[in-house]
PDB file of N, CA and C in Angstrom:
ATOM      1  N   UNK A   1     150.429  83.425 125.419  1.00  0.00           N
ATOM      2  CA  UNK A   1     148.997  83.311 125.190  1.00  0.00           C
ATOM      3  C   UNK A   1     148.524  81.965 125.738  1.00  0.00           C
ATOM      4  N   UNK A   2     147.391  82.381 126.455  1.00  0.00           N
ATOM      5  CA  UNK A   2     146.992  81.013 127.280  1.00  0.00           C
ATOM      6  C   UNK A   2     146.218  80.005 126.434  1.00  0.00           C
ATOM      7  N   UNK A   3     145.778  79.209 126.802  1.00  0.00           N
ATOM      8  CA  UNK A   3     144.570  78.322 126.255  1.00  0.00           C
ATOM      9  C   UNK A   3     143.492  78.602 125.688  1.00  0.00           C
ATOM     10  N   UNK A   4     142.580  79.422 126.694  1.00  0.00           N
ATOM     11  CA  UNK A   4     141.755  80.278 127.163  1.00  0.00           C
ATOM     12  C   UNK A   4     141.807  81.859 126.711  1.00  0.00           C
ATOM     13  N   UNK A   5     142.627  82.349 125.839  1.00  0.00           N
ATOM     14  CA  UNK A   5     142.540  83.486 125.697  1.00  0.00           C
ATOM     15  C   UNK A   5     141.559  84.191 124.362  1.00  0.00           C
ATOM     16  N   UNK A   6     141.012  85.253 126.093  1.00  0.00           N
ATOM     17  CA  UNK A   6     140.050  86.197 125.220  1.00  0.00           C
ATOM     18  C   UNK A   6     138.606  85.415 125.681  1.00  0.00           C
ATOM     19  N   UNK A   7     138.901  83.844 125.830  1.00  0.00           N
ATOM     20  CA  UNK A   7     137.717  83.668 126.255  1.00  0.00           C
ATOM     21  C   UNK A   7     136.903  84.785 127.536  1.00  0.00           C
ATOM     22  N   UNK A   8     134.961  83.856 127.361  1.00  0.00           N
ATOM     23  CA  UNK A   8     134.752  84.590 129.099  1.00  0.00           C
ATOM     24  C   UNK A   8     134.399  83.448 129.575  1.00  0.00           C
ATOM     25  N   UNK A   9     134.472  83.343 131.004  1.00  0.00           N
ATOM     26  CA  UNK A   9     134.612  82.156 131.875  1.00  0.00           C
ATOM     27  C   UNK A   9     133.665  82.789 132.769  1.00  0.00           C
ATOM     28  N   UNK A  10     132.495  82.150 133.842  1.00  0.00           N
ATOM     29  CA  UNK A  10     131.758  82.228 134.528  1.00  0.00           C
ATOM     30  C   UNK A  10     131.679  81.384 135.441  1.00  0.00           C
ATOM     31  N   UNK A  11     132.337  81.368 137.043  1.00  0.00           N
ATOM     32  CA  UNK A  11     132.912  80.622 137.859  1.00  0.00           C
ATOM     33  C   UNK A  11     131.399  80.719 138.777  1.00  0.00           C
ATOM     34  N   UNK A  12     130.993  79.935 139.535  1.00  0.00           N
ATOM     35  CA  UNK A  12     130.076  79.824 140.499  1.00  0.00           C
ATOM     36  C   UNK A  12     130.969  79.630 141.368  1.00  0.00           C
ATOM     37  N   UNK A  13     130.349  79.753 142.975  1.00  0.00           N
ATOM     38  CA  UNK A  13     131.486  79.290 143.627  1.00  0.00           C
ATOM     39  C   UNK A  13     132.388  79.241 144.257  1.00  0.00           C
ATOM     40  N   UNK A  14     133.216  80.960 143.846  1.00  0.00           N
ATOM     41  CA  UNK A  14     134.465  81.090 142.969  1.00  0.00           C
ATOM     42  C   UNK A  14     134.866  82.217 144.491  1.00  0.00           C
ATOM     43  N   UNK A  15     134.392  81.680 145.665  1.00  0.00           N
ATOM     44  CA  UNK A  15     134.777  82.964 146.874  1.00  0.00           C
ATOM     45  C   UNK A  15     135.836  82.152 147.414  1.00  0.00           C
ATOM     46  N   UNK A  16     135.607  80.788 147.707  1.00  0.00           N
ATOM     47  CA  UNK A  16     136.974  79.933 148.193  1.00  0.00           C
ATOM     48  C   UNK A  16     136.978  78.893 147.427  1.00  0.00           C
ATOM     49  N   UNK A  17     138.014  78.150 148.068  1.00  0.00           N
ATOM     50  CA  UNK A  17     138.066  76.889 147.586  1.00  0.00           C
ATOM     51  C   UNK A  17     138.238  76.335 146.082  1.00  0.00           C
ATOM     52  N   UNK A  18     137.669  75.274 145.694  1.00  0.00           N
ATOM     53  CA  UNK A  18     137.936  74.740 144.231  1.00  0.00           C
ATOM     54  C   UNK A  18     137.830  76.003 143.212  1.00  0.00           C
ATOM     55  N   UNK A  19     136.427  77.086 143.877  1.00  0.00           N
ATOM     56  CA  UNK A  19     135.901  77.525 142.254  1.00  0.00           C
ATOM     57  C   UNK A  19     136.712  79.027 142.550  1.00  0.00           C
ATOM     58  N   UNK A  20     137.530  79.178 143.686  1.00  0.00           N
ATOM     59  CA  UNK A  20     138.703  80.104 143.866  1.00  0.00           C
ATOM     60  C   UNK A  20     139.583  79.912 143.076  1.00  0.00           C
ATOM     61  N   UNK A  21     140.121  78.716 143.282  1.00  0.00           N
ATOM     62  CA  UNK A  21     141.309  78.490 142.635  1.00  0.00           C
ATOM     63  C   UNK A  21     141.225  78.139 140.997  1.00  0.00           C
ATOM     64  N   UNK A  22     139.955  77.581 140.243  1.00  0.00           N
ATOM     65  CA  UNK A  22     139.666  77.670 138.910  1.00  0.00           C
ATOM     66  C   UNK A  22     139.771  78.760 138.404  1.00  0.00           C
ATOM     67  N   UNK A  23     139.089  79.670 139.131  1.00  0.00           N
ATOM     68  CA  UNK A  23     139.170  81.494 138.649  1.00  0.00           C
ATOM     69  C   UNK A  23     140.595  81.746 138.109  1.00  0.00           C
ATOM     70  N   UNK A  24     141.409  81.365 139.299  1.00  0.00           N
ATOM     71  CA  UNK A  24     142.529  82.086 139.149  1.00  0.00           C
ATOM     72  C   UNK A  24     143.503  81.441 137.788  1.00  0.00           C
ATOM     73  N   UNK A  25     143.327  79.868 138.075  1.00  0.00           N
ATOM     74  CA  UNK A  25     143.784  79.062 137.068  1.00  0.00           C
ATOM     75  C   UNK A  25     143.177  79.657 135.585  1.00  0.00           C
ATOM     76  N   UNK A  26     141.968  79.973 135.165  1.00  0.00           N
ATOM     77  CA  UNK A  26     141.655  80.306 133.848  1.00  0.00           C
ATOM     78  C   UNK A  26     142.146  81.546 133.784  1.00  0.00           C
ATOM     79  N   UNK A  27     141.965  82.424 134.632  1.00  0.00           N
ATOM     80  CA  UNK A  27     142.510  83.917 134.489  1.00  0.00           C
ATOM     81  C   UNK A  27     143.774  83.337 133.805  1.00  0.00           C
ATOM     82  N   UNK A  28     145.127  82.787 134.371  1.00  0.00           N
ATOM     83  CA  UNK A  28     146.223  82.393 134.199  1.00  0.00           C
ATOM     84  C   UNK A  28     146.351  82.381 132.774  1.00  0.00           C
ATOM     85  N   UNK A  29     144.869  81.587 132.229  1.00  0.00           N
ATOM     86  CA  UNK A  29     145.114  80.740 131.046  1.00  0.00           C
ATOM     87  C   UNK A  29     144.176  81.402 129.916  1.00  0.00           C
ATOM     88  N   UNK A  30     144.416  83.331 130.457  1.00  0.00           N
ATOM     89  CA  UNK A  30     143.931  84.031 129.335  1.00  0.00           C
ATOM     90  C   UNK A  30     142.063  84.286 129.567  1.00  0.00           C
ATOM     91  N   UNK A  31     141.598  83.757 130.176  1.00  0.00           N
ATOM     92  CA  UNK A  31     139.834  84.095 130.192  1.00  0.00           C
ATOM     93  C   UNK A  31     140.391  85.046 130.988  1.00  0.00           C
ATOM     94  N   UNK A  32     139.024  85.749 130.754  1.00  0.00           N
ATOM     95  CA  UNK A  32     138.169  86.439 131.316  1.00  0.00           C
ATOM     96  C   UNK A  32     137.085  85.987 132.314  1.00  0.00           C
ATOM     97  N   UNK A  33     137.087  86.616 133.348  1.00  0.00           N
ATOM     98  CA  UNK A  33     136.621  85.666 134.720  1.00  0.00           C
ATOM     99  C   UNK A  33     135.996  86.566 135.432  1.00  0.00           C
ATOM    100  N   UNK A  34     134.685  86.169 135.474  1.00  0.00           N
ATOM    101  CA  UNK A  34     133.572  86.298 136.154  1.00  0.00           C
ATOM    102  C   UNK A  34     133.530  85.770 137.545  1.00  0.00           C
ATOM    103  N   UNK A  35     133.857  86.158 138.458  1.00  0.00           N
ATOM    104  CA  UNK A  35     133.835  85.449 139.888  1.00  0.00           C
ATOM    105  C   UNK A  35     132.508  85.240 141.275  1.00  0.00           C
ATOM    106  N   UNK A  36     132.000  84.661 140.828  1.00  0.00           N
ATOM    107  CA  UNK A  36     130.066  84.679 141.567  1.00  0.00           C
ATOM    108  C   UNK A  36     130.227  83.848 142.553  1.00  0.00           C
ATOM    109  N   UNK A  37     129.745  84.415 143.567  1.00  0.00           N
ATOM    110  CA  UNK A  37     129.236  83.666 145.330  1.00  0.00           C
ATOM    111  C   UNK A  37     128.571  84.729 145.958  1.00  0.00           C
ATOM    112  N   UNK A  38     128.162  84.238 146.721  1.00  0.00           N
ATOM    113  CA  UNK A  38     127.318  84.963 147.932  1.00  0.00           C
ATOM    114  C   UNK A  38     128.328  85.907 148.710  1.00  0.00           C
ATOM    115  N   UNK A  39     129.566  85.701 148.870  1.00  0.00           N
ATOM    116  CA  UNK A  39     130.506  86.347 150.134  1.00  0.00           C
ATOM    117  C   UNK A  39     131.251  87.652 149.262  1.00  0.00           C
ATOM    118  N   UNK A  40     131.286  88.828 149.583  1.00  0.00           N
ATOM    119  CA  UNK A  40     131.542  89.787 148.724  1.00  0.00           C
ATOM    120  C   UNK A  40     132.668  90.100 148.852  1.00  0.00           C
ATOM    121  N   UNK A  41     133.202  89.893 150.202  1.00  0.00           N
ATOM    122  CA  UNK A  41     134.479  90.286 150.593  1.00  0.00           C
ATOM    123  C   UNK A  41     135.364  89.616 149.882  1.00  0.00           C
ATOM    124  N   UNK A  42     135.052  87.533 149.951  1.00  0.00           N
ATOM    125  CA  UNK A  42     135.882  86.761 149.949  1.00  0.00           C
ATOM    126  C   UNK A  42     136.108  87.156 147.849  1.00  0.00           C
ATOM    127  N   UNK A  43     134.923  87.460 147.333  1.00  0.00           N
ATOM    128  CA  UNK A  43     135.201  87.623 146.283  1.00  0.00           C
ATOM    129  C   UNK A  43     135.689  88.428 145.545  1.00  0.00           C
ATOM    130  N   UNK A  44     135.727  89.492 146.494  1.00  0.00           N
ATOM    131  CA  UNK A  44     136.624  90.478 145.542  1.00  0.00           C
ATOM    132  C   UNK A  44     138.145  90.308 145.893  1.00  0.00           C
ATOM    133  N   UNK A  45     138.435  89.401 146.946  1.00  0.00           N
ATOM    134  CA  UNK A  45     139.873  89.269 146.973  1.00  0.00           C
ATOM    135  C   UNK A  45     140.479  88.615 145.788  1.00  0.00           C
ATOM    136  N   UNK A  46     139.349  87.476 145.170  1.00  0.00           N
ATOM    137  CA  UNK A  46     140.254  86.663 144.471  1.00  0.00           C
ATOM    138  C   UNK A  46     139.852  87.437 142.885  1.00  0.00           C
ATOM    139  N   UNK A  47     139.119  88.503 142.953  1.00  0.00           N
ATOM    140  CA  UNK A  47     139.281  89.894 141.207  1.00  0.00           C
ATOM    141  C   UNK A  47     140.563  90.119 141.980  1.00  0.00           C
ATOM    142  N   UNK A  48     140.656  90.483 143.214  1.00  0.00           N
ATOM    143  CA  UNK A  48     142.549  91.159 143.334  1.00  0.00           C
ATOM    144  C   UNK A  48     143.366  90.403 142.624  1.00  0.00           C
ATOM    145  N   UNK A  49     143.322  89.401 143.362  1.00  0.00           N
ATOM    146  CA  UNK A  49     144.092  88.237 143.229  1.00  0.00           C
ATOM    147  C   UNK A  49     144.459  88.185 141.554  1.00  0.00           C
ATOM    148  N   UNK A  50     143.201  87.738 140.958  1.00  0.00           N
ATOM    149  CA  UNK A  50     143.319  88.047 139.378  1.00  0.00           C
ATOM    150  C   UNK A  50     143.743  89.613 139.017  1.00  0.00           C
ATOM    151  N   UNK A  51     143.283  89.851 139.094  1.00  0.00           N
ATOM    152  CA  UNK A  51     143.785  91.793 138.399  1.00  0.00           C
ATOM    153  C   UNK A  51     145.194  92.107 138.838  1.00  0.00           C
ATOM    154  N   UNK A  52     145.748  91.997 139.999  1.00  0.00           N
ATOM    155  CA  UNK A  52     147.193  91.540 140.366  1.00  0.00           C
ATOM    156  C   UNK A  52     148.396  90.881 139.538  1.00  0.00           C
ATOM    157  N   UNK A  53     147.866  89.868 138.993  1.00  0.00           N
ATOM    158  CA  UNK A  53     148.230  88.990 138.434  1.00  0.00           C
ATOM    159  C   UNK A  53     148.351  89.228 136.789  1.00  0.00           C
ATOM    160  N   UNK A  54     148.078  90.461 136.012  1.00  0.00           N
ATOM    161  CA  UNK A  54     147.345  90.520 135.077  1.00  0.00           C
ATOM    162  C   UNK A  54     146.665  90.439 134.513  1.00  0.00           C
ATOM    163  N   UNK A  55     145.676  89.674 135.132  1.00  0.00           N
ATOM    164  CA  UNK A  55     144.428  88.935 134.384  1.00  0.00           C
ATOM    165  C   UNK A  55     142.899  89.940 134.780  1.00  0.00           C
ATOM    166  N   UNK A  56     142.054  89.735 134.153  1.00  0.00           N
ATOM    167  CA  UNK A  56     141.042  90.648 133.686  1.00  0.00           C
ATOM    168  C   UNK A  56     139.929  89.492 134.190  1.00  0.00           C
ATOM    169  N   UNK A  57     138.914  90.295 135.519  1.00  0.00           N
ATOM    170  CA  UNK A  57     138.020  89.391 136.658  1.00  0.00           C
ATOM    171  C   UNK A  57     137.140  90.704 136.857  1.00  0.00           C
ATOM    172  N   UNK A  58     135.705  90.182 137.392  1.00  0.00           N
ATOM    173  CA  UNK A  58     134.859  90.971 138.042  1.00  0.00           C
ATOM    174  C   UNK A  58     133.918  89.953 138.773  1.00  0.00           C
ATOM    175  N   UNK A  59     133.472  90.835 139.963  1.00  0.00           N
ATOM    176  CA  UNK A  59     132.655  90.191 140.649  1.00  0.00           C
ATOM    177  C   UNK A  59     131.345  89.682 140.695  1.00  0.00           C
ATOM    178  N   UNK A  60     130.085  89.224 140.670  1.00  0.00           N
ATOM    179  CA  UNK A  60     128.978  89.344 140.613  1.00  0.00           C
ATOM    180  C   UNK A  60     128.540  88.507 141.920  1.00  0.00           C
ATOM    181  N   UNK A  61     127.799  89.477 142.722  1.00  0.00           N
ATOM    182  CA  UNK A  61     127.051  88.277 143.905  1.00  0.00           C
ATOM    183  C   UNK A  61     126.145  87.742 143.540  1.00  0.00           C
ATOM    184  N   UNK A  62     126.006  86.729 143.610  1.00  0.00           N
ATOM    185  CA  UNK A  62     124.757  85.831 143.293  1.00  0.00           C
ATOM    186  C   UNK A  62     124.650  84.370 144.480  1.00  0.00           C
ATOM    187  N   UNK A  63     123.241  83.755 144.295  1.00  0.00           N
ATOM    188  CA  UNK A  63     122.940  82.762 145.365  1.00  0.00           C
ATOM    189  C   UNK A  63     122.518  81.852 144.077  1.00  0.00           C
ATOM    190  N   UNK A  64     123.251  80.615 144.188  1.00  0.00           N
ATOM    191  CA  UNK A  64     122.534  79.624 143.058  1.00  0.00           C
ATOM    192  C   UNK A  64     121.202  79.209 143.318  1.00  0.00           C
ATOM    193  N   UNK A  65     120.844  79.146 144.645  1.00  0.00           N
ATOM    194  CA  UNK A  65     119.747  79.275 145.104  1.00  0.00           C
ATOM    195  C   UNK A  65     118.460  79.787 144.561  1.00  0.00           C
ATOM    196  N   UNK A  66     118.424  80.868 144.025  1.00  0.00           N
ATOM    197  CA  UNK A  66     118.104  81.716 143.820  1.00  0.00           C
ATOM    198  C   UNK A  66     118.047  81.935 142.257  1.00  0.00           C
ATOM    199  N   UNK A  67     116.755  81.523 141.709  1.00  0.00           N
ATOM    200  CA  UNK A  67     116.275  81.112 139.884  1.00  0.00           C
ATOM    201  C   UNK A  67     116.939  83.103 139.469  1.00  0.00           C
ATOM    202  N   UNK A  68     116.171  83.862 140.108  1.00  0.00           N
ATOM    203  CA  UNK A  68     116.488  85.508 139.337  1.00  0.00           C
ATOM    204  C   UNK A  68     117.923  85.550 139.763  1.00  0.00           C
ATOM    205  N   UNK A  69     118.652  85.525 140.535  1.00  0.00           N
ATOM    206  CA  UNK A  69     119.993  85.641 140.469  1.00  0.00           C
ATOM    207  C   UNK A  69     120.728  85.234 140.233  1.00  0.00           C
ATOM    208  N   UNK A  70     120.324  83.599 139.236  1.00  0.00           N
ATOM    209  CA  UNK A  70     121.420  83.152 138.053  1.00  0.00           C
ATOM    210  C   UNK A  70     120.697  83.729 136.823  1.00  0.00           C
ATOM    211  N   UNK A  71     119.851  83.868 136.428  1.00  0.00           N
ATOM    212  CA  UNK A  71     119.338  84.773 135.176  1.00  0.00           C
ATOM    213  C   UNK A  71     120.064  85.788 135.381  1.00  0.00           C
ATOM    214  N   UNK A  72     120.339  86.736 136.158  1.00  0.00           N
ATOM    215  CA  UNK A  72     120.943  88.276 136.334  1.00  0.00           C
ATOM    216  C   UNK A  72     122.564  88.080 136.540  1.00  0.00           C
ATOM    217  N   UNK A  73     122.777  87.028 136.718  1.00  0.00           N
ATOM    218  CA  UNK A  73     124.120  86.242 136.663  1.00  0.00           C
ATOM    219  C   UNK A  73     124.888  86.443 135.229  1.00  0.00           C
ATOM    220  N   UNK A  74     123.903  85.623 134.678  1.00  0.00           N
ATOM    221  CA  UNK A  74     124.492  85.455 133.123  1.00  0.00           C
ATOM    222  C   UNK A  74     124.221  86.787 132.629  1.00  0.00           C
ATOM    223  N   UNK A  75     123.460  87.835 132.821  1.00  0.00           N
ATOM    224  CA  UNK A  75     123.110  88.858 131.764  1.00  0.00           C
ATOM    225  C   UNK A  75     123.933  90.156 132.251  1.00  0.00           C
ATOM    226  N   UNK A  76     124.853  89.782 133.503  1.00  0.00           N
ATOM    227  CA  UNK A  76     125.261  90.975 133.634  1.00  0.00           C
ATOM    228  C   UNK A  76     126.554  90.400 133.036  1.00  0.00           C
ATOM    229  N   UNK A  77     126.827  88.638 132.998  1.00  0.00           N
ATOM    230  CA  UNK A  77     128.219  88.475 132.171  1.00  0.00           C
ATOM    231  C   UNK A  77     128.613  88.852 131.077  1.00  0.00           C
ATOM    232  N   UNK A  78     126.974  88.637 130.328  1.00  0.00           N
ATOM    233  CA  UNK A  78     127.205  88.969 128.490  1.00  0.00           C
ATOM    234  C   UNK A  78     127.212  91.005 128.769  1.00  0.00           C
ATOM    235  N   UNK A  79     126.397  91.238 129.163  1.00  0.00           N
ATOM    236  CA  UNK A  79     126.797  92.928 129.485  1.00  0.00           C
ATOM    237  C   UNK A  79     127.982  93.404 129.525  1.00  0.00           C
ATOM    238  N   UNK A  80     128.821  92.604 130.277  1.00  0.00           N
ATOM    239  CA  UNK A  80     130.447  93.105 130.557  1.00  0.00           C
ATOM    240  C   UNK A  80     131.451  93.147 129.510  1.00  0.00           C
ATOM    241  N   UNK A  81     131.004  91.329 129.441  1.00  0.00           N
ATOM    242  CA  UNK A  81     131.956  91.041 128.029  1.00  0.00           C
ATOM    243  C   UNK A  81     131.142  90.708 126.635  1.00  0.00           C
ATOM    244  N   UNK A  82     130.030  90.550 126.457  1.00  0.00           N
ATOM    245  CA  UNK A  82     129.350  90.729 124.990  1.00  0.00           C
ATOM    246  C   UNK A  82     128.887  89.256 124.924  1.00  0.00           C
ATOM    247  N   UNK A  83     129.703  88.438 125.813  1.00  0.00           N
ATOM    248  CA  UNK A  83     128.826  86.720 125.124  1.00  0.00           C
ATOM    249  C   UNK A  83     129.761  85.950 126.620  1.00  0.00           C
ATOM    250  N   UNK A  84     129.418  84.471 126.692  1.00  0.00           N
ATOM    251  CA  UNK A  84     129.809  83.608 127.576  1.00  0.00           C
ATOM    252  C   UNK A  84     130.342  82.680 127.306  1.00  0.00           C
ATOM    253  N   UNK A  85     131.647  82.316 127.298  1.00  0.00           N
ATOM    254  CA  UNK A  85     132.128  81.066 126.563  1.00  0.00           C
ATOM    255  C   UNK A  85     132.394  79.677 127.688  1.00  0.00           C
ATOM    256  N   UNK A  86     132.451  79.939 128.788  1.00  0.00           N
ATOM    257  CA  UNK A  86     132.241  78.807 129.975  1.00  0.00           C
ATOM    258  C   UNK A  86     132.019  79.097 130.950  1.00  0.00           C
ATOM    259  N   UNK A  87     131.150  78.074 131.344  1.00  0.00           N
ATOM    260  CA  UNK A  87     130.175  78.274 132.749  1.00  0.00           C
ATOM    261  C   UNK A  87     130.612  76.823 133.612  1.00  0.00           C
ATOM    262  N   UNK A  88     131.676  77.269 135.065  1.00  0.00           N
ATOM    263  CA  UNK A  88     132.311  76.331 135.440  1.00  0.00           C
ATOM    264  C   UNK A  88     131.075  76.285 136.998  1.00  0.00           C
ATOM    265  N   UNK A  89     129.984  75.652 136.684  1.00  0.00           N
ATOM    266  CA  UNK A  89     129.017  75.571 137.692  1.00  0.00           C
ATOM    267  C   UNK A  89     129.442  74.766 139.402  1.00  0.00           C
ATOM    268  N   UNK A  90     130.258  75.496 139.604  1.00  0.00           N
ATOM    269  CA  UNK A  90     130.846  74.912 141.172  1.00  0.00           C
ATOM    270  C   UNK A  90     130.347  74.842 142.442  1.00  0.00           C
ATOM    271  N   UNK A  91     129.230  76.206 142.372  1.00  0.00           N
ATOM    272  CA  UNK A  91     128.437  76.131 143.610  1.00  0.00           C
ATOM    273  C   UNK A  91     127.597  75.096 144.310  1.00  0.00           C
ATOM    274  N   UNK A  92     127.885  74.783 145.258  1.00  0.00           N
ATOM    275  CA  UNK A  92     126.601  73.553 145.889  1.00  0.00           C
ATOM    276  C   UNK A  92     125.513  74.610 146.410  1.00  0.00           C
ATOM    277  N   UNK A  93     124.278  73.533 146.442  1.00  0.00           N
ATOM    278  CA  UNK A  93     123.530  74.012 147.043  1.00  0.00           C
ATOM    279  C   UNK A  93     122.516  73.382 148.103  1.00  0.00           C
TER     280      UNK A  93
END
């Protein structure tokens, strides 16, 4: 049992790089992982990546950019899993 378990985790970010590799690290450590960027491809590799691994991930595209598509961000997180327990805000903009 991880650190993190059972939590939900909400990665910005999360298609390469740092907020890639956080995903995968909390998945590791028992969350539940929400994986959000703009690139759809790059992001559903790293739900593989997690779901592979055992760990429990879904995708959401979103642009931080973009005020309605972090509102629809968070509401499709609590939809999935019922509530949000960390929001690892990685995206630049």
């Amino acid at each position: 049992m991880g650190r993190l378990n059972e939590k939900v985790a909400l990665i910005t970010g999360a298609t390469s790089g740092i907020g890639a590799a956080t995903a995968v690290l909390l998945a590791k450590e028992g969350a539940k992982v929400v994986v959000s960027g703009r690139r759809e491809k790059e992001g559903l590799a790293v739900v593989e990546e997690i779901t592979k691994a055992g760990g429990t991930a879904h995708f959401v595209q979103a642009d931080v950019a973009k005020e309605q598509d972090v509102k629809q961000l968070v509401v499709a997180t609590v939809a999935m899993f019922g509530r949000l327990d960390v929001a690892f805000n990685n995206a630049g903009i």
